[in-house]
Protein backbone atom coordinates (compact mmCIF):
# COMPACT_ATOMS: atom_id res chain seq x y z
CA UNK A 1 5.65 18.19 -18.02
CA UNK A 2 4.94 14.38 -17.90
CA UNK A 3 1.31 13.82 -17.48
CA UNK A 4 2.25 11.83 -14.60
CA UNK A 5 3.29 14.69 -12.33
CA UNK A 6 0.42 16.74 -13.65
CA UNK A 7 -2.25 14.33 -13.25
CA UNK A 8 -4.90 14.52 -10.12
CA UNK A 9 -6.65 11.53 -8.20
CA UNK A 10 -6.50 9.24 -11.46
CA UNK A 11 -8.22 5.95 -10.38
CA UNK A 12 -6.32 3.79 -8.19
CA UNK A 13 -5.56 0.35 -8.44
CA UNK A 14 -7.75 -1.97 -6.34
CA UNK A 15 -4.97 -3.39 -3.92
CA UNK A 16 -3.13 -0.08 -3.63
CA UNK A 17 -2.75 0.75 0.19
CA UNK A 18 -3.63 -2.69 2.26
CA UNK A 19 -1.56 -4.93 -0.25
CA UNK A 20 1.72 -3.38 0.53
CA UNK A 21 1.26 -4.63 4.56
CA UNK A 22 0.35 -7.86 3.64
CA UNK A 23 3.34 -9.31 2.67
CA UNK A 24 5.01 -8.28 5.25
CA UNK A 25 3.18 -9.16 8.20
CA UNK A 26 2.03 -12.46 7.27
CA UNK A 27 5.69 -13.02 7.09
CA UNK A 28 6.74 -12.05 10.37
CA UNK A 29 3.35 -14.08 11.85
CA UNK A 30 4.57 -17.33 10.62
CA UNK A 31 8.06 -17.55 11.94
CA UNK A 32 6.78 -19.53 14.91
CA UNK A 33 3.40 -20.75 13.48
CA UNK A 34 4.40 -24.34 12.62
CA UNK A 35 6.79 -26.83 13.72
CA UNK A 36 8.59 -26.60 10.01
CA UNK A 37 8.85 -23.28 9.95
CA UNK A 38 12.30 -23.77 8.52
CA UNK A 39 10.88 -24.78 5.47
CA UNK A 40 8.12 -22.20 5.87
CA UNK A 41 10.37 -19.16 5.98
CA UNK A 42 12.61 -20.96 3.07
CA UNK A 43 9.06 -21.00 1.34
CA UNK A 44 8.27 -17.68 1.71
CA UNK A 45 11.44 -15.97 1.63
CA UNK A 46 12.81 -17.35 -1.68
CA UNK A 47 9.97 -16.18 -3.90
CA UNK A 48 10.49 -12.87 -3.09
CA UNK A 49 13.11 -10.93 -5.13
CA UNK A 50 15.58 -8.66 -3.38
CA UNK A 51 17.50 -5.80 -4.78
CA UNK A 52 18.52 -2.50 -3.68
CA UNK A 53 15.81 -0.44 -3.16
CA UNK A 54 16.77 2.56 -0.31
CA UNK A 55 20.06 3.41 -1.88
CA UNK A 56 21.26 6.91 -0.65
CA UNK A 57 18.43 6.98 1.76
CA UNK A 58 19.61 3.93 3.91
CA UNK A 59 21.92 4.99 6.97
CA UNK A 60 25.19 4.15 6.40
CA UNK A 61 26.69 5.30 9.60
CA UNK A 62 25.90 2.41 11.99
CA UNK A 63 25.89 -1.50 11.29
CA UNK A 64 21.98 -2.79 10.25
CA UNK A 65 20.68 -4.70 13.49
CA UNK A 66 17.07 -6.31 13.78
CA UNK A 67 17.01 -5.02 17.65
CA UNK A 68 15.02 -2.03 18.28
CA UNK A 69 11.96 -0.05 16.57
CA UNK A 70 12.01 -0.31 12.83
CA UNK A 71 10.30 1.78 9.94
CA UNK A 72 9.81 0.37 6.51
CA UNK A 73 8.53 1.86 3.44
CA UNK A 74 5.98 0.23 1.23
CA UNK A 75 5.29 1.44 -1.80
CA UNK A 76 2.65 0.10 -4.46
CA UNK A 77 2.78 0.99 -8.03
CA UNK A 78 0.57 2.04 -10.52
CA UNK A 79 1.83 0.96 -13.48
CA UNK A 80 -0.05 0.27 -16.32
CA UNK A 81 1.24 -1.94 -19.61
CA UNK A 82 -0.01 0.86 -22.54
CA UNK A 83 2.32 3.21 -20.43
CA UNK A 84 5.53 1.95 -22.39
CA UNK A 85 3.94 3.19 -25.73
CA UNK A 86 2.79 6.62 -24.21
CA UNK A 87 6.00 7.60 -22.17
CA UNK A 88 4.11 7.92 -19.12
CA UNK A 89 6.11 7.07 -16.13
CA UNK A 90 5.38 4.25 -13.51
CA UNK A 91 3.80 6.07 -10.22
CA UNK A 92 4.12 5.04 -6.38
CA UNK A 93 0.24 5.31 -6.23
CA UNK A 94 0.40 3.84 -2.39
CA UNK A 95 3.13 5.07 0.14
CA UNK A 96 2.84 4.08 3.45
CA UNK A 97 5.43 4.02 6.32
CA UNK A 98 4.73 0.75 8.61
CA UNK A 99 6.29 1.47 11.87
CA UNK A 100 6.97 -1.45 14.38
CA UNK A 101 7.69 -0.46 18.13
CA UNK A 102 10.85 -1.97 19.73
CA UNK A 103 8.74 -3.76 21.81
CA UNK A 104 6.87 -5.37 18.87
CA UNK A 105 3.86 -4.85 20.81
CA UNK A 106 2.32 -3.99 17.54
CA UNK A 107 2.74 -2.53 14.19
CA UNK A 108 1.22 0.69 12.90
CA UNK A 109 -0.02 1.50 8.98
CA UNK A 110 0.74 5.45 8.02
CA UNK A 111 -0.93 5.88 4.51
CA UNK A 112 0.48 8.95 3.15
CA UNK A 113 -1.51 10.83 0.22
CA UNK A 114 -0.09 10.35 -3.04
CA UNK A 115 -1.34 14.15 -3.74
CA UNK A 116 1.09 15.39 -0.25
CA UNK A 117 2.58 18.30 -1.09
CA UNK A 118 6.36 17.76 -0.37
CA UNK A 119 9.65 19.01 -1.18
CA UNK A 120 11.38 16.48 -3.48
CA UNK A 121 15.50 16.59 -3.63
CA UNK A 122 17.27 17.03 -6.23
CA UNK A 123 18.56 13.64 -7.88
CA UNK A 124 20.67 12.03 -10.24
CA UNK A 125 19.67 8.64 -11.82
CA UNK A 126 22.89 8.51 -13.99
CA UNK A 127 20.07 8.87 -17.38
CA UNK A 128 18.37 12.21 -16.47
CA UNK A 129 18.79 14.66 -13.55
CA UNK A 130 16.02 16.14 -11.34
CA UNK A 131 16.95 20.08 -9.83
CA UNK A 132 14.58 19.46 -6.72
CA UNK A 133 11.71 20.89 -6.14
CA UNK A 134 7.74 21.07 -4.58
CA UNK A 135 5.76 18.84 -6.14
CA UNK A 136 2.95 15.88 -5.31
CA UNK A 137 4.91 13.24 -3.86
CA UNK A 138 4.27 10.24 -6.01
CA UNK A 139 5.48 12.44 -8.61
CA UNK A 140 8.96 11.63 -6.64
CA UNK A 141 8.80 8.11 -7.63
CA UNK A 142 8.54 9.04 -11.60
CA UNK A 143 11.46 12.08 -11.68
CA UNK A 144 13.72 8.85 -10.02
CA UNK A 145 13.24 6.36 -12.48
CA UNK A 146 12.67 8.70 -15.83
CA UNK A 147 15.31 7.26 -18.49
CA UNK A 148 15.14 3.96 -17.32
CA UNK A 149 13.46 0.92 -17.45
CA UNK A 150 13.00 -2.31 -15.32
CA UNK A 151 14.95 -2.87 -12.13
CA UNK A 152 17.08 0.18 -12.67
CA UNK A 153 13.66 2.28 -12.86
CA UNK A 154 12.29 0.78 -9.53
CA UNK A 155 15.51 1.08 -7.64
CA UNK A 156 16.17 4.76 -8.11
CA UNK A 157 12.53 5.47 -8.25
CA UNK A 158 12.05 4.04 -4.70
CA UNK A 159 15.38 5.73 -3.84
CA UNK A 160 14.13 9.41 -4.74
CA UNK A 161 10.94 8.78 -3.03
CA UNK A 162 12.87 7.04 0.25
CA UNK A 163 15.03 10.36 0.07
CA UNK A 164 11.80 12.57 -0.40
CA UNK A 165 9.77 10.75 2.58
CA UNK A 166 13.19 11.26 4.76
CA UNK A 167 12.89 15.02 4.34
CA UNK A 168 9.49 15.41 4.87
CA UNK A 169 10.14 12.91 8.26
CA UNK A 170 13.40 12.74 9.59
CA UNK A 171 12.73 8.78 8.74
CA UNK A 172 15.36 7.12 7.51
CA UNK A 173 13.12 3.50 6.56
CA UNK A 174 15.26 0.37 7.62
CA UNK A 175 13.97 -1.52 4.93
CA UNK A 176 11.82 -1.17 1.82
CA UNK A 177 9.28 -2.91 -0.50
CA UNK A 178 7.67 -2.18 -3.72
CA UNK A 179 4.70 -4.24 -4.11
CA UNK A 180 3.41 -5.56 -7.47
CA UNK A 181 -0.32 -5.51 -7.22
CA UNK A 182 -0.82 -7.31 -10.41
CA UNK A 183 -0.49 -10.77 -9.38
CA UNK A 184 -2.50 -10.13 -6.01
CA UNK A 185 -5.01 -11.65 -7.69
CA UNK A 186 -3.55 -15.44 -6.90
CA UNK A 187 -3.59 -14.47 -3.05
CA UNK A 188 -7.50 -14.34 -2.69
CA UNK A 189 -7.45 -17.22 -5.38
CA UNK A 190 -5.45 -19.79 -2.83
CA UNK A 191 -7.95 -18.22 0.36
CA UNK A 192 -11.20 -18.61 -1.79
CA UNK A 193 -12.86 -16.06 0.14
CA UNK A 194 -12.24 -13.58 2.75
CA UNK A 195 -15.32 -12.62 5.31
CA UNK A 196 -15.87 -8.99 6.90
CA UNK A 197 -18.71 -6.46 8.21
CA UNK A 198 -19.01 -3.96 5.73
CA UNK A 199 -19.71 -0.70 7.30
CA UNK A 200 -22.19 0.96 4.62
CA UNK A 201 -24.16 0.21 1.37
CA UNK A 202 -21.78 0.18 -1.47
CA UNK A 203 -22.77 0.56 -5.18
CA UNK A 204 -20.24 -0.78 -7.29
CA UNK A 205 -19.49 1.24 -10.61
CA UNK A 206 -16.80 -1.13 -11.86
CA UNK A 207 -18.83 -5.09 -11.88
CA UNK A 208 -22.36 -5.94 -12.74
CA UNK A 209 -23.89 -8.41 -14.48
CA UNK A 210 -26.66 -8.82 -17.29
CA UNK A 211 -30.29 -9.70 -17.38
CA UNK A 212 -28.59 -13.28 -18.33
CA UNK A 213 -26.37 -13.81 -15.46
CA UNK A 214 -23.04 -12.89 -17.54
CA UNK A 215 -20.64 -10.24 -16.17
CA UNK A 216 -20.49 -6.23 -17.19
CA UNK A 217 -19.14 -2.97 -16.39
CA UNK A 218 -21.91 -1.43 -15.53
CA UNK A 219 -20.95 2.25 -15.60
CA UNK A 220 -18.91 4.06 -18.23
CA UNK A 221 -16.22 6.58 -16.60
CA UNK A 222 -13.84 8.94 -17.70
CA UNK A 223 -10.10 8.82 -17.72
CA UNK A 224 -9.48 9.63 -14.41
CA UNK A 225 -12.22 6.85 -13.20
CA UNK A 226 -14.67 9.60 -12.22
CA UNK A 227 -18.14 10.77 -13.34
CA UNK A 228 -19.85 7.23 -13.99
CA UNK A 229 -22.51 6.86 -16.68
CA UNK A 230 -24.89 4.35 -16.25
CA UNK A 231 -24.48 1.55 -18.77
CA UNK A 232 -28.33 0.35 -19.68
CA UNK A 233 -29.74 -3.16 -19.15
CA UNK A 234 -26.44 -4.11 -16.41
CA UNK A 235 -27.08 -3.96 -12.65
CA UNK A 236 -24.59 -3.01 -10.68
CA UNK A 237 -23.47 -5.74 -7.97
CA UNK A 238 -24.56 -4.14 -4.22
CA UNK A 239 -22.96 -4.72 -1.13
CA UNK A 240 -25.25 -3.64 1.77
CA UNK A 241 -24.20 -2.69 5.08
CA UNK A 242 -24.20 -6.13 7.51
CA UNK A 243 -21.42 -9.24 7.50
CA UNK A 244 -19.92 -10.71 4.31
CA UNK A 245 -18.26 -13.57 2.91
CA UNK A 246 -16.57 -11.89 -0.26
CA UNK A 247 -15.56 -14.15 -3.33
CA UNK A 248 -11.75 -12.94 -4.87
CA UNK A 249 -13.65 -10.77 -7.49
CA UNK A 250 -16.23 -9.26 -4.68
CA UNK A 251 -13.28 -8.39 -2.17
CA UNK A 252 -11.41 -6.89 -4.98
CA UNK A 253 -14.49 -4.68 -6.34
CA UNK A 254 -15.43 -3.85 -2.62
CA UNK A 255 -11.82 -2.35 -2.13
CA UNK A 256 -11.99 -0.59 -5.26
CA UNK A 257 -15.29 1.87 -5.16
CA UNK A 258 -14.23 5.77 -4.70
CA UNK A 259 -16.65 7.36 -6.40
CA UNK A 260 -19.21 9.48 -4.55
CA UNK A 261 -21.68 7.56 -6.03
CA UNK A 262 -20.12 4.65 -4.46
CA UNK A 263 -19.40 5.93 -0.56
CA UNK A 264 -20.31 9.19 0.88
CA UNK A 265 -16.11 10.04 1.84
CA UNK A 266 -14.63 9.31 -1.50
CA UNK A 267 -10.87 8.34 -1.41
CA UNK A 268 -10.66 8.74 2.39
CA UNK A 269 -13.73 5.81 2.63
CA UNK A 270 -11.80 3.82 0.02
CA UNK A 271 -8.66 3.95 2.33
CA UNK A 272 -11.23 2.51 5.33
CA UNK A 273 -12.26 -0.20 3.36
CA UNK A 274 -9.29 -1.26 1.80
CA UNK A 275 -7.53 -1.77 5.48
CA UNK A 276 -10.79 -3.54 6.66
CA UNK A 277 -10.25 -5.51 4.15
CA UNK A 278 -6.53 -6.05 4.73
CA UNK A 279 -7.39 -7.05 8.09
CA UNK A 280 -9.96 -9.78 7.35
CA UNK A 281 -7.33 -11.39 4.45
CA UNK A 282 -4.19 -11.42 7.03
CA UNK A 283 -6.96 -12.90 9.69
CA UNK A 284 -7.49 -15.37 7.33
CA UNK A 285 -4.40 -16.05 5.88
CA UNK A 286 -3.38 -16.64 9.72
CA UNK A 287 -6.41 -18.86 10.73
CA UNK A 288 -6.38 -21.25 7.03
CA UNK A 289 -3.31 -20.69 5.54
CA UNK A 290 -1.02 -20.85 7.94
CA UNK A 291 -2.60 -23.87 10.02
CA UNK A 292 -2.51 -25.62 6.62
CA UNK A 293 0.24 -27.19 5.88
CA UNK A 294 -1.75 -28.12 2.39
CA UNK A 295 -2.46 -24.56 1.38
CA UNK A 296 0.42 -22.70 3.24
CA UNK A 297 3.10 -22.94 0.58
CA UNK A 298 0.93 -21.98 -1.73
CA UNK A 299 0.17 -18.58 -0.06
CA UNK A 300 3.52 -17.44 0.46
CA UNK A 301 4.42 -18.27 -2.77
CA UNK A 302 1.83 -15.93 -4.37
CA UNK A 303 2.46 -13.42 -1.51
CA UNK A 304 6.12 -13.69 -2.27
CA UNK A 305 5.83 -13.41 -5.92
CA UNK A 306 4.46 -9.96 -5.19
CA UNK A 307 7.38 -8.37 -3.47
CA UNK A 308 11.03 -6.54 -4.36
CA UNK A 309 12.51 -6.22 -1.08
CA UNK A 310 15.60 -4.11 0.48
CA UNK A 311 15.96 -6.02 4.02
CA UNK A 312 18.13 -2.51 4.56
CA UNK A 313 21.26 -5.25 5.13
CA UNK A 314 19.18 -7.75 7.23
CA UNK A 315 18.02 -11.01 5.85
CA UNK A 316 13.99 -11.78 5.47
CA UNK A 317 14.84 -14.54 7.81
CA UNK A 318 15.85 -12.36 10.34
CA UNK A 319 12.79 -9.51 10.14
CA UNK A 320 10.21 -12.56 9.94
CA UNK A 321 11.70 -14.56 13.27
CA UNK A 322 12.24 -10.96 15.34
CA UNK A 323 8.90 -9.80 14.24
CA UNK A 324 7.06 -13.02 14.63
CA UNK A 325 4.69 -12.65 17.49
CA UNK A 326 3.14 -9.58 15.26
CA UNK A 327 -1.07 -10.64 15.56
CA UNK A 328 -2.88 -9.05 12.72
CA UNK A 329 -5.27 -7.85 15.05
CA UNK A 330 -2.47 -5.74 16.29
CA UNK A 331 -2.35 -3.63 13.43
CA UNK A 332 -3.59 -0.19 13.60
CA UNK A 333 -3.94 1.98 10.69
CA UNK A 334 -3.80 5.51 10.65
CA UNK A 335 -5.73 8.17 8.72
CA UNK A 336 -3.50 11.38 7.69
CA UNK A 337 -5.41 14.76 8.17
CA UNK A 338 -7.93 12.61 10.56
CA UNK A 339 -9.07 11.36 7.36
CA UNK A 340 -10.36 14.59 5.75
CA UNK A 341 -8.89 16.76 2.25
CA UNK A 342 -6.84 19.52 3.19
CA UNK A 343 -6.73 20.82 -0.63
CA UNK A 344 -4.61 23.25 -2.19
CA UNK A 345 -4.48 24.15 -5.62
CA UNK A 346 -0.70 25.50 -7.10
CA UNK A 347 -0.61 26.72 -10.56
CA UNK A 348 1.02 24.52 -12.99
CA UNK A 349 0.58 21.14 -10.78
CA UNK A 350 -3.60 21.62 -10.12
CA UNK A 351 -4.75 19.95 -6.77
CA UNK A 352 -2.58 19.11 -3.91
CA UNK A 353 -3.48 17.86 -0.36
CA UNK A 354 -1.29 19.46 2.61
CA UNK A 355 -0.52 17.39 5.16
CA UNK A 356 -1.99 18.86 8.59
CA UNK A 357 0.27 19.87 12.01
CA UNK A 358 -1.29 16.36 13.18
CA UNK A 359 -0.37 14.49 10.47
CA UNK A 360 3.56 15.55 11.18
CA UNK A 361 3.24 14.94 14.83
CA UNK A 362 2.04 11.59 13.76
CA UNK A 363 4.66 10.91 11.63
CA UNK A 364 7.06 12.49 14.68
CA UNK A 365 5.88 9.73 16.45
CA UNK A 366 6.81 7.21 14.07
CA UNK A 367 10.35 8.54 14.37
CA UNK A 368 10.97 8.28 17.96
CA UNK A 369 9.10 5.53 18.81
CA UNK A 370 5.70 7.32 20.65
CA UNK A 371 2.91 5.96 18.37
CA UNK A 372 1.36 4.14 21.12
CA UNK A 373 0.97 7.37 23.29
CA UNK A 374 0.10 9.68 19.59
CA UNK A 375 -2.79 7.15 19.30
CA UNK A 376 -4.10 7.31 22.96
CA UNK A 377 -4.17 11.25 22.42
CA UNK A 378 -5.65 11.26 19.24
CA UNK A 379 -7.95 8.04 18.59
CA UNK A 380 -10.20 9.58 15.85
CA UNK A 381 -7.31 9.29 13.59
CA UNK A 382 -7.16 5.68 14.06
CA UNK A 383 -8.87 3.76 10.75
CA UNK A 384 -12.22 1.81 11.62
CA UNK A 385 -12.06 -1.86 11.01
């Protein structure tokens, strides 16, 4: 077996689950931001690469119309470059379904666990073939693209995983994006800084610096980014509880702490951070970058340079002027298992997480349109930020 579909809560990349909304929402908010939003959406829309992404997943039965509520899967990956000398396979490290009601009152963030326990189809990629079966779902993304490489690997890796979130939902996602988190970077570069209330005292175990200003690591960890070790003579940088005006490398760091040493909730605190964080960048985005004519183009470009997009047969012009009244402070993102482990352990995969009878009412409503009336009867499960 791949050590990508046996490996458990390996570290995460710092933009996993709040990059993948970005792109798309501070697309649809700038259709009607600025008098040349012509040249805004041309802006926007031609950095970002489009292929086929939902394949066998997309509905084929009924013509693709922008009218009514829409689901679209985001998926981040976690791909790392020593990978292609090791065989290991690229994994969908963030999944999240981002549902917008038909009367784009809103828009809703559903992370789902890379470590859900799912039933995964059975698939051929045309290089290797996949006999179905239970498994952690990111694993979904990997058994899709094994045997290839490049845009052949992403497209039928996103399509197994499309396929594999349809079964577990009844979703069939009207549009899809893998995000590439590597070059997320530029986006907080072009803002300069982001500003937020962090909701606890954070120790970071990834940045530090020496006793002489310059920058360190300054805990050791192992390979699955657990179990720091202090590093002597480096102090780690501390973010205490109160407001903050977060530099690109701070806001990155901030997003990235899991470790217990770091919060008190692990993964599930990560997961509050990172969408407080996506939050305050989209509110700032909105309130410099897109009343900027200076820095706008700029920002899209970086955002757009992020993104492989399946408009599921309708053009990014058309999603980003139907969606365009979207407010960032509209967004509401949802925990899964009101934001605590359900674990499992199954022999020959090691830890799992099972996804609660909430969680699949929640992603019920998603499918029919009730998330409005799912969150007034369970607010708990709505993410703090």
């Amino acid at each position: 077996m791949s050590k990508v579909l046996s490996a458990t809560r390996r570290r995460s990349p710092v933009w996993a689950r709040w990059l993948i909304g970005i792109g798309s929402l501070l697309l649809t908010v700038s259709g009607g931001t600025l008098v040349t939003a012509d040249v805004v959406l041309k802006s926007a829309t031609g950095a970002i690469q489009q292929q086929s992404l939902l394949g066998g997943a997309r509905d084929t039965t009924k013509h693709a119309e922008i009218t009514g509520a829409k689901n679209i899967l985001l998926v981040g990956l976690d791909t790392r470059p020593s990978w292609a000398n090791t065989g290991e396979l690229s994994r969908s490290d963030s999944i999240i379904l981002m549902h917008i009601p038909a009367d784009r009152s809103g828009a809703y963030l559903i992370s789902l666990p890379r470590d859900s326990y799912v039933s995964i189809p059975a698939y051929d990629n045309g290089a290797q073939k996949y006999p179905g079966g239970k498994n952690k779902i990111n694993s979904a993304f990997a058994y899709g693209s094994r045997g290839l490489t490049g845009a052949a690997a992403e497209s039928h890796g996103f399509e197994l995983l499309a396929l594999t979130v349809k079964q577990l939902t009844g979703i069939t996602p009207d549009a899809g994006a893998i995000i590439d988190f590597s070059g997320f970077t530029k986006v907080l570069q072009v803002l300069g800084k982001v500003c937020m209330y962090v909701d606890e005292d954070v120790t970071s175990i990834h940045v530090g610096h020496t006793a002489d200003g310059k920058q360190a690591v300054p805990y050791k960890t192992d390979a699955a980014g657990l179990h720091p070790r202090k590093v002597p003579g480096v102090t780690a940088n501390f973010y205490a509880k109160g407001n903050h005006c977060f530099t690109p490398v701070e806001a990155l760091d901030y997003a990235r702490q899991r470790d217990l040493l770091s919060l008190h909730d692990s993964d599930y605190g990560r997961q509050r951070h990172q969408q407080q964080l996506l939050k305050a960048i989209l509110t700032t985005a909105v309130h410099q970058g897109l009343n900027s004519p200076t820095k706008l183009p700029g920002l899209l470009s970086a955002i757009g340079k992020t993104m492989t997009v399946d408009g599921g047969g309708i053009s990014l012009e058309d999603w980003a002027f139907a969606m365009k009244g979207i407010n960032p402070n509209a967004l509401v993102t949802l925990k899964t298992n009101d934001g605590k482990f359900n674990p499992r352990t199954v022999a020959g995969i090691g830890d799992v997480e099972i996804l609660d009878p909430t969680s699949l009412e929640m992603l019920k409503a998603a499918r029919t349109d009730t998330m409005a009336a799912f969150v007034i009867a369970n607010p708990t499960w709505v993410a703090s930020s």
